[in-house]
Protein backbone atom coordinates (compact mmCIF):
# COMPACT_ATOMS: atom_id res chain seq x y z
CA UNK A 1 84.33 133.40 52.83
CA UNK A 2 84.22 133.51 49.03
CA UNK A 3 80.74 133.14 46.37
CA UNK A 4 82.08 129.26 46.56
CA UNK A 5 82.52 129.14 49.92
CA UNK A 6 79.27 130.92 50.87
CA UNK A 7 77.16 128.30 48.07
CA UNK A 8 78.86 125.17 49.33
CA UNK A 9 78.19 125.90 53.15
CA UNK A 10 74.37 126.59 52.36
CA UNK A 11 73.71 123.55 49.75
CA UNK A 12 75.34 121.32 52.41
CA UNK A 13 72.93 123.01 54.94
CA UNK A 14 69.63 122.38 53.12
CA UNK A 15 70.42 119.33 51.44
CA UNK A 16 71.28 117.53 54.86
CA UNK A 17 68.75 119.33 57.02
CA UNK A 18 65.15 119.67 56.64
CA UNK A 19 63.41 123.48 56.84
CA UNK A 20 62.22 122.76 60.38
CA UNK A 21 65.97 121.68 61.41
CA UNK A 22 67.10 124.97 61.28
CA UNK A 23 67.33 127.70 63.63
CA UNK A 24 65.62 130.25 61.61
CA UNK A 25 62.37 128.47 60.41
CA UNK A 26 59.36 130.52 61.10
CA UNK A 27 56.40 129.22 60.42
CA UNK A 28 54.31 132.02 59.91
CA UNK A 29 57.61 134.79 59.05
CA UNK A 30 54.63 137.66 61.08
CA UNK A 31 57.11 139.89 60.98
CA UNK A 32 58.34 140.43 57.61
CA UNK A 33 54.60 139.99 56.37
CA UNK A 34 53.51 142.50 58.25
CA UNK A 35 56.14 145.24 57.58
CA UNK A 36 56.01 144.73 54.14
CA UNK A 37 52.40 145.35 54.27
CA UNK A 38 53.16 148.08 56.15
CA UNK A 39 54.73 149.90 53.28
CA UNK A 40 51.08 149.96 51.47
CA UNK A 41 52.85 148.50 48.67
CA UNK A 42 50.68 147.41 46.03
CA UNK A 43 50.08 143.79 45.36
CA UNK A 44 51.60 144.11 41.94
CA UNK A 45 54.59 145.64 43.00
CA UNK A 46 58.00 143.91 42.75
CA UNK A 47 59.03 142.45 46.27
CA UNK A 48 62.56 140.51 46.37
CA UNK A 49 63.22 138.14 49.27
CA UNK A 50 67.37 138.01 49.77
CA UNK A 51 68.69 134.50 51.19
CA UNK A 52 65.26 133.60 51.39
CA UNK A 53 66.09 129.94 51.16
CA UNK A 54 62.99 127.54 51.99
CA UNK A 55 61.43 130.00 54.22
CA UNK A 56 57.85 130.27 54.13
CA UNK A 57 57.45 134.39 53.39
CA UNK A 58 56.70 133.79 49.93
CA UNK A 59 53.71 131.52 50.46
CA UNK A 60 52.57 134.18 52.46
CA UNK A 61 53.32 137.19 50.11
CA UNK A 62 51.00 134.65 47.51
CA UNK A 63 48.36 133.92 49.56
CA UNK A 64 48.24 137.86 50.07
CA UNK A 65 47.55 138.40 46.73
CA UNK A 66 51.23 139.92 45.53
CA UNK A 67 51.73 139.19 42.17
CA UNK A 68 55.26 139.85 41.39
CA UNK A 69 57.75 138.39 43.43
CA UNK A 70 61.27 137.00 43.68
CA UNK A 71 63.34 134.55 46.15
CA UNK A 72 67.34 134.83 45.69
CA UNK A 73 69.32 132.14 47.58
CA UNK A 74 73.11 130.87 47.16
CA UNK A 75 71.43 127.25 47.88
CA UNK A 76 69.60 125.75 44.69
CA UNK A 77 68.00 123.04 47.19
CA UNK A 78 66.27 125.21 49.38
CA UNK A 79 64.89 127.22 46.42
CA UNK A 80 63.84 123.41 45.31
CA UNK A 81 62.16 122.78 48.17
CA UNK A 82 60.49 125.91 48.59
CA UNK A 83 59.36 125.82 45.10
CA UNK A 84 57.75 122.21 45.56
CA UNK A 85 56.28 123.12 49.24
CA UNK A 86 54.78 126.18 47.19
CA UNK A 87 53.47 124.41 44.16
CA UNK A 88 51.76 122.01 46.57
CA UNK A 89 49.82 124.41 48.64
CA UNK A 90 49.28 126.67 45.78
CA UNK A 91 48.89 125.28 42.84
CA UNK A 92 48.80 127.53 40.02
CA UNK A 93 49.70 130.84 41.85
CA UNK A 94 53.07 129.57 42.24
CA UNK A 95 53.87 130.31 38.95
CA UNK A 96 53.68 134.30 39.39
CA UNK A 97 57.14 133.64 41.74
CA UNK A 98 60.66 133.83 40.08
CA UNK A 99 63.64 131.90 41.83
CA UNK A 100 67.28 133.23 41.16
CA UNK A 101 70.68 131.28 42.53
CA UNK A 102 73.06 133.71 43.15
CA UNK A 103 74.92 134.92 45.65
CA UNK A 104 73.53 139.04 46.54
CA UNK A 105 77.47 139.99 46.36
CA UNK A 106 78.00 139.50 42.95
CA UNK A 107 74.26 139.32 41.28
CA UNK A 108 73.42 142.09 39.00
CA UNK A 109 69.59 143.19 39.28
CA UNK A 110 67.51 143.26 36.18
CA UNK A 111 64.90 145.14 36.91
CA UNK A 112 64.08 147.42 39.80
CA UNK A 113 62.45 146.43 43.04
CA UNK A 114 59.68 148.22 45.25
CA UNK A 115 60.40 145.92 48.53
CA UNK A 116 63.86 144.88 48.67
CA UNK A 117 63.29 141.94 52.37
CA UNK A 118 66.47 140.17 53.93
CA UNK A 119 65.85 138.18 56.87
CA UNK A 120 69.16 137.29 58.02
CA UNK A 121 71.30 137.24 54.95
CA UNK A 122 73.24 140.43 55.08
CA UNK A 123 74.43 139.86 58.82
CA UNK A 124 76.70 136.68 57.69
CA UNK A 125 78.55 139.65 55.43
CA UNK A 126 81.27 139.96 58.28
CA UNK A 127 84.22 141.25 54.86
CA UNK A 128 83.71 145.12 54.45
CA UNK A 129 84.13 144.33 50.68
CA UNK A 130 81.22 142.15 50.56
CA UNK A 131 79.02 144.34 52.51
CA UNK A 132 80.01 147.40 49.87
CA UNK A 133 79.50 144.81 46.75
CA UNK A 134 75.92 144.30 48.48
CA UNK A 135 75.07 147.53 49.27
CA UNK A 136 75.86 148.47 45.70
CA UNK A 137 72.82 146.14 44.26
CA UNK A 138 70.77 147.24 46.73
CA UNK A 139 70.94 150.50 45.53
CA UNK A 140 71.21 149.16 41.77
CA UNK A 141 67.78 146.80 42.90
CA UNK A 142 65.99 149.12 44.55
CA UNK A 143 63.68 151.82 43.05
CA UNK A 144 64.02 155.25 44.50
CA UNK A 145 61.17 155.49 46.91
CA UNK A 146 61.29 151.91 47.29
CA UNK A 147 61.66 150.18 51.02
CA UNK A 148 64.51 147.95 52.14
CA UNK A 149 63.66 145.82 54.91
CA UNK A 150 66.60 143.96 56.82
CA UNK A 151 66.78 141.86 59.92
CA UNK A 152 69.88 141.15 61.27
CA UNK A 153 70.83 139.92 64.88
CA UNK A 154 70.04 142.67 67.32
CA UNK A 155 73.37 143.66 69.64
CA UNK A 156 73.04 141.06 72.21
CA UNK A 157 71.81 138.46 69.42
CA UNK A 158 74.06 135.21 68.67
CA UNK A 159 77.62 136.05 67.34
CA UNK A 160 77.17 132.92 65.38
CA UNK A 161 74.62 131.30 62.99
CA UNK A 162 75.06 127.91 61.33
CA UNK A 163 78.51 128.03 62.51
CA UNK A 164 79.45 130.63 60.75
CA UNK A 165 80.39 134.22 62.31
CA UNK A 166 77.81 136.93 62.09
CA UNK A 167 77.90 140.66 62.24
CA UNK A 168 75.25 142.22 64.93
CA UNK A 169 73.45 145.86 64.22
CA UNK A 170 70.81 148.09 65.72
CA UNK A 171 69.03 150.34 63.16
CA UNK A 172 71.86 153.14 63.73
CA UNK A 173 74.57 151.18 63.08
CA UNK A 174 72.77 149.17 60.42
CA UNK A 175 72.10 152.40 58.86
CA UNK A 176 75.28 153.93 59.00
CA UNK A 177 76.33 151.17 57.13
CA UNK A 178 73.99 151.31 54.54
CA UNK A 179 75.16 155.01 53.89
CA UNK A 180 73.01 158.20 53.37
CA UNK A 181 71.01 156.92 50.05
CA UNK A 182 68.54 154.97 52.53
CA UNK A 183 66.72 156.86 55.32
CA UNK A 184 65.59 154.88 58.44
CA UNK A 185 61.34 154.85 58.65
CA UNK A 186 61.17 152.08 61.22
CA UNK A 187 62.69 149.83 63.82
CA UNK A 188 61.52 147.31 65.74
CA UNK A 189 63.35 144.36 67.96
CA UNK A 190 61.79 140.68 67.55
CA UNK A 191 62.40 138.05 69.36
CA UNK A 192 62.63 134.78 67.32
CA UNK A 193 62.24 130.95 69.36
CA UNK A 194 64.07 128.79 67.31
CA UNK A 195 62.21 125.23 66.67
CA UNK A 196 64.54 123.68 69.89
CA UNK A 197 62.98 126.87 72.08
CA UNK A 198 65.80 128.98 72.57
CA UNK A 199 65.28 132.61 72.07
CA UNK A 200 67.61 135.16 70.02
CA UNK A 201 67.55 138.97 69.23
CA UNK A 202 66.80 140.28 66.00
CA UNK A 203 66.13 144.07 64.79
CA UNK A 204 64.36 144.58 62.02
CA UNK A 205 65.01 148.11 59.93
CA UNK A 206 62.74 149.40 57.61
CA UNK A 207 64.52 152.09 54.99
CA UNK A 208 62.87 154.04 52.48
CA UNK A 209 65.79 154.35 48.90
CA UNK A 210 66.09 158.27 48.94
CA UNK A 211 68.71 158.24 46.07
């Protein structure tokens, strides 16, 4: 699927479906929080959240005290949405976030990035050309030393997601694809109950950027 395929198929999802009618709402993303705190990053540091949609890590990364960060999503009406649900909660201290519609393929970074988080973004990447064209702003994104945290269904996760065919990893395979410029720190498998209770398999992979 192309940039205009990808972008159609998620502005039809969030514009038809609110953020609790989907199968990966979290309300309280405790994983991702807690890895990225895990990295001791400072709270001025640049974090980036990749597909982040309307999901609710960045109202957590602001109520933490980070002061610098970024949600990129193909779908301008989750970023909407997320940006009102934040500016409601939050008030002012919505304003240190930045919101970017692009797709991660074909975005070019402008500035480097200290935590680069994807929950569930680069697994839909089943064309080896848009997996390379992703990989290549992650290292273009990423600061050297910096830490990439992705989640992607584990193995014996779902083969599909919002009907669209997914690719499945554990850290060694997810890492092999990344290529020797990221080095694995941590692993850990999660398993996520969707808001209709059914269970699925992610693995989240922490990498450090070694250059």
């Amino acid at each position: 699927m192309g940039d205009a395929g990808r972008q159609a198929h998620w502005e039809n999802v969030y514009t038809t479906k609110s953020e609790n009618e989907v199968s990966w709402f979290q309300q309280r993303p405790a994983p991702s929080l807690d890895l990225i705190v895990q990295t001791g990053v400072a709270h001025r540091s640049a974090i980036i959240d990749i597909g982040g949609g309307a999901s609710r890590l960045v109202d957590g990364l602001v109520e933490q005290g980070f002061e610098d960060v970024t949600v990129l999503d193909l779908s301008a009406a989750a970023l909407a949405a997320a940006k009102r649900r934040l500016e409601s909660h939050l008030g002012a201290s919505a304003e240190r976030v930045s919101w970017i519609v692009a797709d991660a393929t074909s975005w070019e970074p402008v500035k480097p990035y200290d935590i680069w988080h994807d929950r569930a973004a680069f697994h839909f990447l089943t064309d080896a050309g848009d997996r390379v064209a992703y990989i290549a702003r992650l290292k273009r994104g990423l600061r050297i030393g910096g830490h990439a945290i992705i989640a992607t269904f584990a193995p014996d996760g779902p083969e599909k997601c919002s009907g669209l065919p997914v690719a499945r990893y554990d850290s060694e395979s997810l890492g092999r694809t990344l290529g020797a410029a990221f080095k694995l720190v941590h692993t850990q498998r999660h398993e996520h109950t969707t808001p209709w209770q059914s269970r699925q398999a992610f693995q989240f992979s922490v990498f450090r950027h070694e250059g």
